[in-house]
Protein backbone atom coordinates (compact mmCIF):
# COMPACT_ATOMS: atom_id res chain seq x y z
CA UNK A 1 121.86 -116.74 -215.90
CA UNK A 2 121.01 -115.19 -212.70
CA UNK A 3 117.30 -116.07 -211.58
CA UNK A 4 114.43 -113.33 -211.62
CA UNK A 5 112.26 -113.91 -208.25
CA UNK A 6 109.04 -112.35 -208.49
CA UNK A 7 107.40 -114.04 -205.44
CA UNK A 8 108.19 -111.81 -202.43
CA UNK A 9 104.42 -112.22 -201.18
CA UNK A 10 105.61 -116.03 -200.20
CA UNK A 11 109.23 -115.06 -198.44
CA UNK A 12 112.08 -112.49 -199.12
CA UNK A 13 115.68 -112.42 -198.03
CA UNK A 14 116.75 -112.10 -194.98
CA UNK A 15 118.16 -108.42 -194.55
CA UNK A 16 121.73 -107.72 -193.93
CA UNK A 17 120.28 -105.93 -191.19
CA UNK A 18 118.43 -108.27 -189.67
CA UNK A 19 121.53 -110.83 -189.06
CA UNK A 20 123.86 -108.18 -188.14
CA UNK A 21 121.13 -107.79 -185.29
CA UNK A 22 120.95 -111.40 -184.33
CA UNK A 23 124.72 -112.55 -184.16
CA UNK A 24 125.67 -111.79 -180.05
CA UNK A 25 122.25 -113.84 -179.75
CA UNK A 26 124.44 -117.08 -180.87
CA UNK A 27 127.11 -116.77 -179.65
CA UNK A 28 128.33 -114.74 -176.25
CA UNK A 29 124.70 -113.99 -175.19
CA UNK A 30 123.37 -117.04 -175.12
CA UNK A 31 120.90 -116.86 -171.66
CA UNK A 32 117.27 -117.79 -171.34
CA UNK A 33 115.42 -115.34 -170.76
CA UNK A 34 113.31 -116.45 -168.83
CA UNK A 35 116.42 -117.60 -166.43
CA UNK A 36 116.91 -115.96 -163.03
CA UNK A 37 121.05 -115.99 -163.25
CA UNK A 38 123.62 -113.22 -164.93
CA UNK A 39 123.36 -114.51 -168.51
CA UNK A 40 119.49 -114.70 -168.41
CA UNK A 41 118.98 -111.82 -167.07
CA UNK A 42 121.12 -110.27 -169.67
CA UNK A 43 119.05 -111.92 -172.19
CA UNK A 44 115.51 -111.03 -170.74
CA UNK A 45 117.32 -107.54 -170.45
CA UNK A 46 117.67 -107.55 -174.36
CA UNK A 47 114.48 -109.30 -175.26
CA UNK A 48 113.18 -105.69 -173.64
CA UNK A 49 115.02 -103.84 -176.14
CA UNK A 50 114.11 -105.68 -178.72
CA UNK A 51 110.37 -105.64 -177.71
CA UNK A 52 111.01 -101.61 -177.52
CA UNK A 53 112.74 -101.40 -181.04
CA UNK A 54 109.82 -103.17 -182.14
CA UNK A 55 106.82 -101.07 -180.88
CA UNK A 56 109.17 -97.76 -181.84
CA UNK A 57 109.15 -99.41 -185.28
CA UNK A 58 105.13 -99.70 -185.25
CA UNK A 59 104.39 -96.78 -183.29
CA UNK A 60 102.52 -98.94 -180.21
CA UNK A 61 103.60 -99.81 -176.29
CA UNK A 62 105.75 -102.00 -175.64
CA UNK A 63 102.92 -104.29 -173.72
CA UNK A 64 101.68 -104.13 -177.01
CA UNK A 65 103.93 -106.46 -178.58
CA UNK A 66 103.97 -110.37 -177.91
CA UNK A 67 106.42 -112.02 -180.33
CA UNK A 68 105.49 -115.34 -181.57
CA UNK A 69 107.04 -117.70 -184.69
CA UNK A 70 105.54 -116.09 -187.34
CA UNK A 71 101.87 -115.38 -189.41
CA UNK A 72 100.56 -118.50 -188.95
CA UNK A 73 100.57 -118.84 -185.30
CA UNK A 74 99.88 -115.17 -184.41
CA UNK A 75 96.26 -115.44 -186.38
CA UNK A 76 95.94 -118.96 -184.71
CA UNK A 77 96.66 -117.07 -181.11
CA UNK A 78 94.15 -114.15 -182.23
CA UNK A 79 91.24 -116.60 -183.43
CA UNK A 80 91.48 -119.56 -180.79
CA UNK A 81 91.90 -117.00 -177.74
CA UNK A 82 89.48 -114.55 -178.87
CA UNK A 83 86.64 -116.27 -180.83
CA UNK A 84 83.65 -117.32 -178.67
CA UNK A 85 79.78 -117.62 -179.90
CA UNK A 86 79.76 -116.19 -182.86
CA UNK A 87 82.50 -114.90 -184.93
CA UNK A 88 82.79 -113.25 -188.45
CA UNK A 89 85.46 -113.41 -191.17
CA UNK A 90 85.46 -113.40 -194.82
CA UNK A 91 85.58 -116.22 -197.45
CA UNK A 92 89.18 -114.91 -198.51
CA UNK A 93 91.68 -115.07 -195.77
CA UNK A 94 94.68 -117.06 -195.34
CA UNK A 95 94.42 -120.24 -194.65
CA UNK A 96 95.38 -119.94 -190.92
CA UNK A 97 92.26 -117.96 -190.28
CA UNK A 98 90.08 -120.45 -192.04
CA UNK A 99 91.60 -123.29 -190.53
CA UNK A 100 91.05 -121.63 -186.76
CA UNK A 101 87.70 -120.51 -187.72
CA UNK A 102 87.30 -124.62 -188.70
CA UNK A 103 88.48 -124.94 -184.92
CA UNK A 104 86.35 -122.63 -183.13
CA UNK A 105 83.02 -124.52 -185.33
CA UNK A 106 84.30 -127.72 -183.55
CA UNK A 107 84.58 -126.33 -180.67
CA UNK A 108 80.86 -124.95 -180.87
CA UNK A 109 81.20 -121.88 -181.99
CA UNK A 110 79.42 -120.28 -185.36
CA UNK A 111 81.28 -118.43 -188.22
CA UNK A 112 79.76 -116.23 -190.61
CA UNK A 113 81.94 -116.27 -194.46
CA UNK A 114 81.36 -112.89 -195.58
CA UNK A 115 81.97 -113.20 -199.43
CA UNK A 116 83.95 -110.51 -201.36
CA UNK A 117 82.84 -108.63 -204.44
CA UNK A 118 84.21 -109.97 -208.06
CA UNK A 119 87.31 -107.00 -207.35
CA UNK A 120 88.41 -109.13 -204.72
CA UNK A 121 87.22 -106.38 -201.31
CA UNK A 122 84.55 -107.34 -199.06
CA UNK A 123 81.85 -104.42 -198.49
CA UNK A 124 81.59 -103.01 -194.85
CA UNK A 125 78.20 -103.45 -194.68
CA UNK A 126 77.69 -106.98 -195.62
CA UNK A 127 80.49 -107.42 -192.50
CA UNK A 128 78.25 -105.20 -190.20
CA UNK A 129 74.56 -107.01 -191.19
CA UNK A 130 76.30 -110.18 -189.90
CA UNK A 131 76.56 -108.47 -186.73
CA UNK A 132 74.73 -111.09 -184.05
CA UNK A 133 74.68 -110.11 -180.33
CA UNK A 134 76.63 -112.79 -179.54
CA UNK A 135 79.16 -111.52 -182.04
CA UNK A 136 82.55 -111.85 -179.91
CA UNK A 137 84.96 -111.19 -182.96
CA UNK A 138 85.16 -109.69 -186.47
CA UNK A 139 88.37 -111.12 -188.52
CA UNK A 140 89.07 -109.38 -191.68
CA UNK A 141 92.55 -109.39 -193.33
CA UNK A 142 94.38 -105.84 -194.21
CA UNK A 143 95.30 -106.94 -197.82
CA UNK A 144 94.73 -110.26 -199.77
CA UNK A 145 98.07 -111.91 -200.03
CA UNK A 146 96.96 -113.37 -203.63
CA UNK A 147 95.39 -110.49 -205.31
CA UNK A 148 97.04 -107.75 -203.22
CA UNK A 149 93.51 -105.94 -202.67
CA UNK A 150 93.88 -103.82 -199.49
CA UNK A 151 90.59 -104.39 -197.53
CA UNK A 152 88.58 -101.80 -196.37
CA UNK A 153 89.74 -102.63 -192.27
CA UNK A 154 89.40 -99.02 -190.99
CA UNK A 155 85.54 -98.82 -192.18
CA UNK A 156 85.21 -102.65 -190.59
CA UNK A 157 87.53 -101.64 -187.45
CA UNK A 158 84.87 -98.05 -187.23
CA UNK A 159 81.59 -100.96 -187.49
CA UNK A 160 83.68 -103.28 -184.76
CA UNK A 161 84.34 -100.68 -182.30
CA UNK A 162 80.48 -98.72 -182.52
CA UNK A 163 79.17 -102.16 -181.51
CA UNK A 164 81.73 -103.29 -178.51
CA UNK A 165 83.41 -105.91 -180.78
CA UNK A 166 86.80 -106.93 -180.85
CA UNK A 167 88.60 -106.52 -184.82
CA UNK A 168 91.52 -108.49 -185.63
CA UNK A 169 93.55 -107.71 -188.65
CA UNK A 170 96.09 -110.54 -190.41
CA UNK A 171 98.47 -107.60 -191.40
CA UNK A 172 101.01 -110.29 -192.85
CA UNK A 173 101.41 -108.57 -196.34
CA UNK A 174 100.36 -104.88 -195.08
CA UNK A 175 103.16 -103.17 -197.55
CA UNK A 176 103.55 -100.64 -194.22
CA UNK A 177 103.03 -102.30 -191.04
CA UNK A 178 103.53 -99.23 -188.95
CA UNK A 179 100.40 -98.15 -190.66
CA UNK A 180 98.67 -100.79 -189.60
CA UNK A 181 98.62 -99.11 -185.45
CA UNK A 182 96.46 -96.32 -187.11
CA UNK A 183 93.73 -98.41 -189.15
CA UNK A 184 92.00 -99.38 -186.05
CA UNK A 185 93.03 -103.11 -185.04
CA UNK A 186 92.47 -104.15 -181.61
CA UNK A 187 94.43 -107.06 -182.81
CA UNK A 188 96.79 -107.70 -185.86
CA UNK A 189 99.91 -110.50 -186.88
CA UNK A 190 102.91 -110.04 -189.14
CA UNK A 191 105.24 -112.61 -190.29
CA UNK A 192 108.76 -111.61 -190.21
CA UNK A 193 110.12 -113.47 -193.10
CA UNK A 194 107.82 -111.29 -195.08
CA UNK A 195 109.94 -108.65 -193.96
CA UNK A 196 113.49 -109.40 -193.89
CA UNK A 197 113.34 -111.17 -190.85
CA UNK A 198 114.24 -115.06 -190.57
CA UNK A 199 111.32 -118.12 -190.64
CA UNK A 200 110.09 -118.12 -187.88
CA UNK A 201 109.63 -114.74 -185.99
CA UNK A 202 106.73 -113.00 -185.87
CA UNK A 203 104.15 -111.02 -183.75
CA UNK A 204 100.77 -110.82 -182.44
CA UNK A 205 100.11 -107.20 -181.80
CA UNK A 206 97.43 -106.95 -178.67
CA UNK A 207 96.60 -103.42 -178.38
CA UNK A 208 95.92 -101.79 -174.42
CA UNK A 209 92.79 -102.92 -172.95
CA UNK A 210 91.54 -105.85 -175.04
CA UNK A 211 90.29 -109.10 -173.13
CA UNK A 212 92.69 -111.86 -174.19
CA UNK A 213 93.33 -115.29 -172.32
CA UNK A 214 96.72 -115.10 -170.61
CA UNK A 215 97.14 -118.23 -169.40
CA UNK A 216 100.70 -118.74 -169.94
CA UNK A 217 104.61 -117.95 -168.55
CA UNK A 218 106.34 -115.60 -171.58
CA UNK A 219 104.96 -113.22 -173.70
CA UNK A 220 102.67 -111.83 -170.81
CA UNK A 221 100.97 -114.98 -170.20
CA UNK A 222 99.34 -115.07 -174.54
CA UNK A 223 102.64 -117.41 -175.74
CA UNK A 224 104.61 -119.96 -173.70
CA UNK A 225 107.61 -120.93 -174.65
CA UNK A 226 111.20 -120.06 -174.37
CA UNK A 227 111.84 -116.41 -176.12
CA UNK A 228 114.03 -116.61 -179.47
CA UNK A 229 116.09 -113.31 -178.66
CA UNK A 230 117.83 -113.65 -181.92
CA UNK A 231 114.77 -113.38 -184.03
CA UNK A 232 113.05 -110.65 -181.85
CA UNK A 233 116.19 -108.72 -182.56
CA UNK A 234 115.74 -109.35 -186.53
CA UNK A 235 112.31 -108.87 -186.12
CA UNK A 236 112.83 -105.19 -184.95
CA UNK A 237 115.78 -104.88 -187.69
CA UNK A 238 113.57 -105.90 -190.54
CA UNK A 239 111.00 -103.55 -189.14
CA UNK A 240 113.13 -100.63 -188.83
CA UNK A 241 114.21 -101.14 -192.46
CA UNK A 242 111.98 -99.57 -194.62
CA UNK A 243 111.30 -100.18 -198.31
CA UNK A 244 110.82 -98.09 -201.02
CA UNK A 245 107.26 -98.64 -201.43
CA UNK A 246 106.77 -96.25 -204.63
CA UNK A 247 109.74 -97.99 -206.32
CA UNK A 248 108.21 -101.53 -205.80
CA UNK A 249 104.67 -100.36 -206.83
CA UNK A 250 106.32 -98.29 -210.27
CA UNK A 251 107.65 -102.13 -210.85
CA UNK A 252 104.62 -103.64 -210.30
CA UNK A 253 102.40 -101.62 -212.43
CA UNK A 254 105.83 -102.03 -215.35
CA UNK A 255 105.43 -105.16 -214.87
CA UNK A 256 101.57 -105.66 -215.43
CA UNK A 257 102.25 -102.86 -218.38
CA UNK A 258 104.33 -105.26 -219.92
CA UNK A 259 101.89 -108.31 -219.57
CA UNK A 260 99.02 -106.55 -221.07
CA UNK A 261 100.68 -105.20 -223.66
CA UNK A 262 102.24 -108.28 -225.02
CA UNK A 263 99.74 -110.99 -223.96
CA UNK A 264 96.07 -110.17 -225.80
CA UNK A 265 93.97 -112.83 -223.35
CA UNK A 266 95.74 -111.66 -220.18
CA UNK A 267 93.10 -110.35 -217.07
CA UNK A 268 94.06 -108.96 -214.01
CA UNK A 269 92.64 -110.67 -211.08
CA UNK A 270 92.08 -107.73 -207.94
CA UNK A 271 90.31 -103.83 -209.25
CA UNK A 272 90.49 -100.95 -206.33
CA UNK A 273 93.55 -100.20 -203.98
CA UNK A 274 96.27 -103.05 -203.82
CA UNK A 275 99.44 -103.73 -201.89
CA UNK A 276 102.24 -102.07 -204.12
CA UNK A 277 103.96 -105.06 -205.09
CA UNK A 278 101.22 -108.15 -205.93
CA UNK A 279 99.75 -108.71 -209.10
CA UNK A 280 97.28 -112.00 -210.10
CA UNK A 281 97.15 -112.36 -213.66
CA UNK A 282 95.20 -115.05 -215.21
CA UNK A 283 96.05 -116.45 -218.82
CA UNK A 284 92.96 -117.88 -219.93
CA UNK A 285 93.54 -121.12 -222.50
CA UNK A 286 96.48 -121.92 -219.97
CA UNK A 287 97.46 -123.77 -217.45
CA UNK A 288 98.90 -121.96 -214.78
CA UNK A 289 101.17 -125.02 -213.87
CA UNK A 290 102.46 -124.75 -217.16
CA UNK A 291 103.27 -121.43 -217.30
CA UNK A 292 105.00 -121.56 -214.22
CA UNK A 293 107.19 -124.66 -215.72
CA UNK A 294 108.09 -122.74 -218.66
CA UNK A 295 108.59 -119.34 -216.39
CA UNK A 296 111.29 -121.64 -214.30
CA UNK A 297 113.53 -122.99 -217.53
CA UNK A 298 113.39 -119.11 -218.20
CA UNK A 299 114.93 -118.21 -214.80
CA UNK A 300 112.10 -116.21 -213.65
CA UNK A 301 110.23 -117.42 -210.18
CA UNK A 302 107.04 -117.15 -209.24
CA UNK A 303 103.56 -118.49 -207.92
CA UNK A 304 100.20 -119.62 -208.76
CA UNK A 305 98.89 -118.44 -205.71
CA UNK A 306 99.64 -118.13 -201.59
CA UNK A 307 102.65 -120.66 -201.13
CA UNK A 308 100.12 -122.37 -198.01
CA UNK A 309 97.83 -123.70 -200.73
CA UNK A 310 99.16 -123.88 -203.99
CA UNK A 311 98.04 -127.40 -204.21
CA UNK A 312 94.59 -126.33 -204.17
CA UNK A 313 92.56 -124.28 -206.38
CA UNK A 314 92.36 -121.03 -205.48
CA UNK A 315 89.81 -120.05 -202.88
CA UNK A 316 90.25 -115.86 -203.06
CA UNK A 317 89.82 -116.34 -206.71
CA UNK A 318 86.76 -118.90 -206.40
CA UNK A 319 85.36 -116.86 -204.20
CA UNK A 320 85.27 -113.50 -205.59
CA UNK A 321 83.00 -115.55 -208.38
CA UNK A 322 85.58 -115.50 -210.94
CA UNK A 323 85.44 -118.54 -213.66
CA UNK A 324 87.18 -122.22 -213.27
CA UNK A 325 88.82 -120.95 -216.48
CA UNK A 326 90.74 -117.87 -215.13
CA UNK A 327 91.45 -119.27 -211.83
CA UNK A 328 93.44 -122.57 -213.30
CA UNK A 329 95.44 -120.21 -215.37
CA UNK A 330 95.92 -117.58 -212.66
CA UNK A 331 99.64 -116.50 -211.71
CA UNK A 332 100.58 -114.35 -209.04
CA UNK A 333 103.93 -111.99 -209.33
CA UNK A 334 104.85 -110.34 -206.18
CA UNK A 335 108.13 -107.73 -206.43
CA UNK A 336 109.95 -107.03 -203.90
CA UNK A 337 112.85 -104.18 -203.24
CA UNK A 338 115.68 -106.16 -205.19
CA UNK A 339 114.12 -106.24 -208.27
CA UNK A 340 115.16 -104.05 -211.19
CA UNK A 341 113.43 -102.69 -214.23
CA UNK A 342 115.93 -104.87 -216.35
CA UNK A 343 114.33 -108.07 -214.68
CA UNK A 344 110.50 -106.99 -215.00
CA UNK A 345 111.25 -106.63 -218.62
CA UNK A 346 112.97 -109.99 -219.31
CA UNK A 347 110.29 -112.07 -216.86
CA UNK A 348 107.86 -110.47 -219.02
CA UNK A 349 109.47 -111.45 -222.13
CA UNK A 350 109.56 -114.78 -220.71
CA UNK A 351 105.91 -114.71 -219.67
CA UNK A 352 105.22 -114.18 -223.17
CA UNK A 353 107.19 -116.78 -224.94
CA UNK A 354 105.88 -118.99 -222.49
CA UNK A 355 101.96 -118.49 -223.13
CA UNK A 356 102.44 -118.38 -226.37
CA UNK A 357 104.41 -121.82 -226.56
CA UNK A 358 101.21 -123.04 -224.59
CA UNK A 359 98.19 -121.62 -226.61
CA UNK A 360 99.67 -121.30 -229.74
CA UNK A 361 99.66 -117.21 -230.95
């Protein structure tokens, strides 16, 4: 039986696309970039054009663009070079940005948690009356990747910019990323394998005129290292490829259909505008490990939360107030653009053989 994967919010294919793009990259243009001879000039020639493909993909300059190995290191880039005094985030984001935000408090500086409502957004206002004068950045995420609730970043990017503070933007599961340019971000990351791009690639977006230590070789001085021109080329190929967004969300919302229809207790965790693809469903009176157990010997994939801390009790679904009781049987289902409608209705089938198995209706 062919498997049903339903968590595209953790990692997705790589696109046929995307290694068409990178194959002269291992083999016959093999150069540093960074090199001053024929074959690295030919390769800082084509990290360029990749860089260009890019920003034409997102609709910023070229400068723009500083390519990095993915999410994780792009927010850590955004926080540890930017943060100073005071800085503001919200009680919700991915674990990089709470971990750097754990940094910049041991380096001296002081973070203000803005808590979200129970829908799982954070209110503009609460993010602007934690406005200090020695406020130096304001770190809000542009959709949750557990719940899928889109955040309300051009209101916070509007507060940030009135006030002469800098607004960064994790944009790792933005559904569009090319909308992301127009919300507002000074600074935003993406993680290419959420795209169709390999592990590893990704980009810190630095938009024209922000104040950023550049204290290094590459990547205009914000990333040393050698340049992978392979990825930057799948990178630009993932980006370029563009998914069917209305498809994905008409699965999604078949999907959670199908869940509340056939599973009584079932409550959706996330109310208000989400990402089209992510639904959190909790199954109070089980387990979510359980489920997930019995949703694997059914061939059907998916999470119990962001793939960074599943070991952990969720804290986006702690901290949006909900009970211990729906967050230890929460489940998140993320489609993606291979799914069918034949596959949401067998993993819900699944899904509700496999609660019932556990509570007993």
């Amino acid at each position: 039986m062919d498997r049903i994967y339903l968590d595209n919010a953790a990692t997705v294919p790589v696109l046929p696309e995307a290694v068409k793009a990178m194959e002269p990259y291992f083999g016959a243009e093999w150069g540093n970039p960074s090199a001053k001879n024929l074959p690295g000039l030919r390769a800082g020639k084509a990290l360029e054009e990749a860089r260009r493909r890019t920003a034409a993909a997102l609709g910023c300059a070229d400068y723009d663009v500083c390519f990095t190995s993915g999410g994780t290191e792009s927010d850590m880039l955004a926080l540890l070079r930017l943060g100073r005094g005071h800085v503001i985030t919200t009680a919700i984001e991915h674990s990089a940005v709470i971990s750097a935000c754990r940094m910049l408090e041991g380096f001296g500086a002081e973070v203000t948690y803005v808590m979200p409502g129970s829908g799982g957004a954070v209110d503009p206002d609460d993010v602007a009356r934690a406005i200090r004068p020695d406020t130096s950045l304001i770190a809000v995420m542009y959709a949750n990747n557990e719940t899928g609730v889109l955040q309300p970043v051009e209101e916070i990017a509007g507060i940030a910019r009135e006030r002469g503070i800098t607004f960064f933007t994790d944009a790792v599961q933005a559904p569009d990323p090319a909308a992301v340019v127009s919300c507002g971000a000074d600074v935003f990351s993406l993680s290419g394998h959420k795209l169709g791009a390999p592990k590893g690639s990704g980009l810190l977006c630095v938009r024209k005129g922000i104040r950023i230590a550049r204290d290094g070789e590459q990547e205009y001085g914000i990333r040393p290292g050698t340049q992978n021109v392979a990825f930057a080329f799948a990178l630009s190929a993932a980006l370029e490829s563009k998914p069917d967004l209305c498809r994905v969300e008409a699965l999604r919302d078949r999907l959670e259909r199908r869940i509340l229809d056939t599973v009584p207790s079932a409550v959706v965790n996330g109310e208000g505008r989400r990402v089209p693809g992510i639904l959190n469903v909790s199954f109070p009176g089980a387990e979510s490990e359980g489920i997930l157990f019995l949703l694997g010997e059914g061939g059907v994939d998916a999470a119990a939360g962001s793939a960074c801390t599943s070991s952990s009790p969720s804290h986006v679904l702690t901290a949006m107030g909900l009970s211990a009781e729906r967050v230890s049987s929460a489940v998140r289902f993320s489609v993606g653009r291979m799914n069918t409608e034949e596959e949401i209705d067998r993993a819900a089938e699944v899904l509700r053989d496999a609660v019932r198995r556990i509570i007993g209706k």
